[in-house]
C-alpha atoms as a PDB file:
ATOM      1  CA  UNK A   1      16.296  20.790   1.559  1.00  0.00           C
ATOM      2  CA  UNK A   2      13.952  20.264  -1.459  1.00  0.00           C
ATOM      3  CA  UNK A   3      11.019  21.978  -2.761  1.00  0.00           C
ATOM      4  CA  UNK A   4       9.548  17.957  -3.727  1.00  0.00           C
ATOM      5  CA  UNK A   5       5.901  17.136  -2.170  1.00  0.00           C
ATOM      6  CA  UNK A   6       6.065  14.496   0.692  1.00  0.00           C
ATOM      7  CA  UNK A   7       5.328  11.363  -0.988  1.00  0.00           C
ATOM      8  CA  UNK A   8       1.413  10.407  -0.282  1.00  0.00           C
ATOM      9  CA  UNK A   9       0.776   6.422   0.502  1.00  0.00           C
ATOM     10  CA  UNK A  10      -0.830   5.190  -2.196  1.00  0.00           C
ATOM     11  CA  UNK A  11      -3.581   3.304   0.539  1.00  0.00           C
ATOM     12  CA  UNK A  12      -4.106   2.805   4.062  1.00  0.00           C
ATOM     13  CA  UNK A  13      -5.932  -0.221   5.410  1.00  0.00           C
ATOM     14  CA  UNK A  14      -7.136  -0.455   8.417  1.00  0.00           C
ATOM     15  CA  UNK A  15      -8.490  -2.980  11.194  1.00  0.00           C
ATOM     16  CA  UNK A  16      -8.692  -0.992  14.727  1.00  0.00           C
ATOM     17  CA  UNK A  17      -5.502   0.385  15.574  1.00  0.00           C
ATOM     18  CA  UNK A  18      -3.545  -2.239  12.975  1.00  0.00           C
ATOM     19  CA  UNK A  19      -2.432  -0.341   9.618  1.00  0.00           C
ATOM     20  CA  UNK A  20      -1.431  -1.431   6.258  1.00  0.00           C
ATOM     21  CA  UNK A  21       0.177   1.624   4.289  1.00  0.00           C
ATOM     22  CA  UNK A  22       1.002   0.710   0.807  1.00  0.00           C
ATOM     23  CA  UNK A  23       3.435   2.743  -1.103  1.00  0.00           C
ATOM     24  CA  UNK A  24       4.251   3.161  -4.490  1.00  0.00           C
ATOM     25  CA  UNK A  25       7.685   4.184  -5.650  1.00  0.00           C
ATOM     26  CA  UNK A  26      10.119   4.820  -8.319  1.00  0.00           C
ATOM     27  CA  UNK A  27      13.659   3.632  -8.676  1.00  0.00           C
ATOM     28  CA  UNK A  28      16.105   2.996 -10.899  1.00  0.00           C
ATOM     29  CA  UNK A  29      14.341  -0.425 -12.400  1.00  0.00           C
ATOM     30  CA  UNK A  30      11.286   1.422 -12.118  1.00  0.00           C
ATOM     31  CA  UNK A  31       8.107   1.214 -10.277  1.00  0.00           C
ATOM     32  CA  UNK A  32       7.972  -1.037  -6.922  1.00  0.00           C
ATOM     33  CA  UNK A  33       5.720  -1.225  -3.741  1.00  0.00           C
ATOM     34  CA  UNK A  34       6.437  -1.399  -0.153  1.00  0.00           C
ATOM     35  CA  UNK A  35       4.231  -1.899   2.702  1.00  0.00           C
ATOM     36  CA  UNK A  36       4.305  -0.359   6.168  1.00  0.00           C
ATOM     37  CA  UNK A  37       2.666  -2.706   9.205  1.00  0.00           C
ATOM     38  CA  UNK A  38       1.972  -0.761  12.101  1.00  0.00           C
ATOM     39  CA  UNK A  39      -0.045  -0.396  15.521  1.00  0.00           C
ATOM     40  CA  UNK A  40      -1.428   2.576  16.295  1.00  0.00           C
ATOM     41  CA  UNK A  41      -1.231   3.731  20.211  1.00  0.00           C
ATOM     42  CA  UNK A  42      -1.230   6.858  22.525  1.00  0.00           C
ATOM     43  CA  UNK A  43       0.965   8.161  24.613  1.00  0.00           C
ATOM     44  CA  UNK A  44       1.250  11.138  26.479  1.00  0.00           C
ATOM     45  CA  UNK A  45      -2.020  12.643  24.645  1.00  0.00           C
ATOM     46  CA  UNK A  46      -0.492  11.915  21.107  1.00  0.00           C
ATOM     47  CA  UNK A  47      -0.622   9.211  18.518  1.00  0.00           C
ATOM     48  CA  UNK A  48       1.902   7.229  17.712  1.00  0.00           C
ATOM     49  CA  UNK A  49       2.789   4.687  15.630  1.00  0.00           C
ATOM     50  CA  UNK A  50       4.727   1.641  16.387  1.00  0.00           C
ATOM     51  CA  UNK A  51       5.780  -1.907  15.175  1.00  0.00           C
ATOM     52  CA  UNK A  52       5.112  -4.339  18.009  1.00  0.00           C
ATOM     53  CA  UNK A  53       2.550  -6.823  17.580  1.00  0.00           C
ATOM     54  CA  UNK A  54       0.559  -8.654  20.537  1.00  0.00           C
ATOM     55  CA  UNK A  55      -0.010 -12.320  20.232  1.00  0.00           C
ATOM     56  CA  UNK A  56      -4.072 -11.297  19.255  1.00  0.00           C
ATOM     57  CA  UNK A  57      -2.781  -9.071  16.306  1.00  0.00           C
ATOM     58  CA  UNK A  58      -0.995 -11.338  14.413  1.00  0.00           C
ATOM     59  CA  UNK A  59      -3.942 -12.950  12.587  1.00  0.00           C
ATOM     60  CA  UNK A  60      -5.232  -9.079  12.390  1.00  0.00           C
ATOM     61  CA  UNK A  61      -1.781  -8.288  10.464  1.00  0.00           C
ATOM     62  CA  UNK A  62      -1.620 -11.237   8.528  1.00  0.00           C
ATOM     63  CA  UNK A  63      -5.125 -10.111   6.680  1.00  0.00           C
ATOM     64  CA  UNK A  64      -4.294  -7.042   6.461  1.00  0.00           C
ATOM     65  CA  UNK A  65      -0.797  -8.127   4.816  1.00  0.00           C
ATOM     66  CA  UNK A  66      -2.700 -10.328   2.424  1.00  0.00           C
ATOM     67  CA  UNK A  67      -5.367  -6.941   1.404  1.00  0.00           C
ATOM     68  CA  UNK A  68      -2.030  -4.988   1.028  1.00  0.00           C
ATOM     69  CA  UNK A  69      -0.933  -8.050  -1.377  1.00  0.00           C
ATOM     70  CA  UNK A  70      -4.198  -7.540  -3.610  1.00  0.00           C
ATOM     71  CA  UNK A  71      -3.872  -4.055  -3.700  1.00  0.00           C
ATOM     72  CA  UNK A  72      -0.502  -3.777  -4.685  1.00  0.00           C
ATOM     73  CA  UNK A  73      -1.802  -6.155  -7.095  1.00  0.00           C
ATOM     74  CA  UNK A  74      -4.583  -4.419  -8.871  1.00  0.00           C
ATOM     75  CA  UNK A  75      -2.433  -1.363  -8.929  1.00  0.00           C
ATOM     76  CA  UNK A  76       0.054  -3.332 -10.543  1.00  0.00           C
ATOM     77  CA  UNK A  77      -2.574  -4.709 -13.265  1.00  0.00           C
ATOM     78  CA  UNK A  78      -4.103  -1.104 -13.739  1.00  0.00           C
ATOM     79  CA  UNK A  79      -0.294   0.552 -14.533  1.00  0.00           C
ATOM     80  CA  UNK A  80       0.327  -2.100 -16.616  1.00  0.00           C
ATOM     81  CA  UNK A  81      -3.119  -1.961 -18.488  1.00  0.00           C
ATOM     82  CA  UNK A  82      -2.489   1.593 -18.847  1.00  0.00           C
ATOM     83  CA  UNK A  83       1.008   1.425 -19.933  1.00  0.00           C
ATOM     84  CA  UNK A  84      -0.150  -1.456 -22.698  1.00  0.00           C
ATOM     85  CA  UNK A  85      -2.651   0.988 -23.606  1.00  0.00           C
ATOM     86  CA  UNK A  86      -0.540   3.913 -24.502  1.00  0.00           C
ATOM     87  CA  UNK A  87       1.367   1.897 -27.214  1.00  0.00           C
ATOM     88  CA  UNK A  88      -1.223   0.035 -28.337  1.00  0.00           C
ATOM     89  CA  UNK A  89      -4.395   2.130 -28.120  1.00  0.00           C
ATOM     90  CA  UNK A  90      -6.681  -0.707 -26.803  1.00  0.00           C
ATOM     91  CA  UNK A  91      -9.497  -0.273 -25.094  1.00  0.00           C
ATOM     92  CA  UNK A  92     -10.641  -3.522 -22.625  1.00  0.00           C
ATOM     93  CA  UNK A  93      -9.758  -2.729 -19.078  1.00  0.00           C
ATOM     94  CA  UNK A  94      -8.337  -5.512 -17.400  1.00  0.00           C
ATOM     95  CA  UNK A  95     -10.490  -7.071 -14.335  1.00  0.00           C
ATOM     96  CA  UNK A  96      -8.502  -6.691 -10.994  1.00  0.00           C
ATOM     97  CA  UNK A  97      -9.978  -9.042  -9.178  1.00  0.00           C
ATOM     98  CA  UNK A  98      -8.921 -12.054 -12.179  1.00  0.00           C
END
């Protein structure tokens, strides 16, 4: 057991019960995102989570995968404007949406 926080998502996009949860996370060649798909449902009285997709979602999904894309992107652009910024001492921030 360790005394770490739970890692937060870095975003959660939404459309209805479809969710996009972006993640940001370190490993040993450095920073990378992942992206969780999922349909949220109850059962029993509780929510759940799950990863089946009806025919009618899968447009749904697709534009929420392509908002996860741009996000990940932008995040991308910002640690990388930041990082450039640090050694450099610049002071333009980049334009995410480029």
């Amino acid at each position: 057991m360790t005394d770490q926080p739970r890692n937060a998502p870095l975003d959660v996009l939404r459309d209805g019960a479809l969710k996009a949860t972006v993640w940001r996370n370190e490993g040993e060649k450095g920073v990378y995102f992942t992206t969780t798909l999922s349909k949220t449902f109850e059962q029993n009285g509780e929510l759940r989570d799950g990863q089946n997709f009806s025919g009618t979602d899968l447009l749904r999904v697709a534009e929420l995968a392509r908002h996860a894309y741009e996000t990940i992107r932008n995040h991308r652009l910002t640690e990388s404007w930041a990082k450039r910024q640090s050694t450099n001492g610049a002071s333009t921030a980049p334009s995410p949406a480029a």
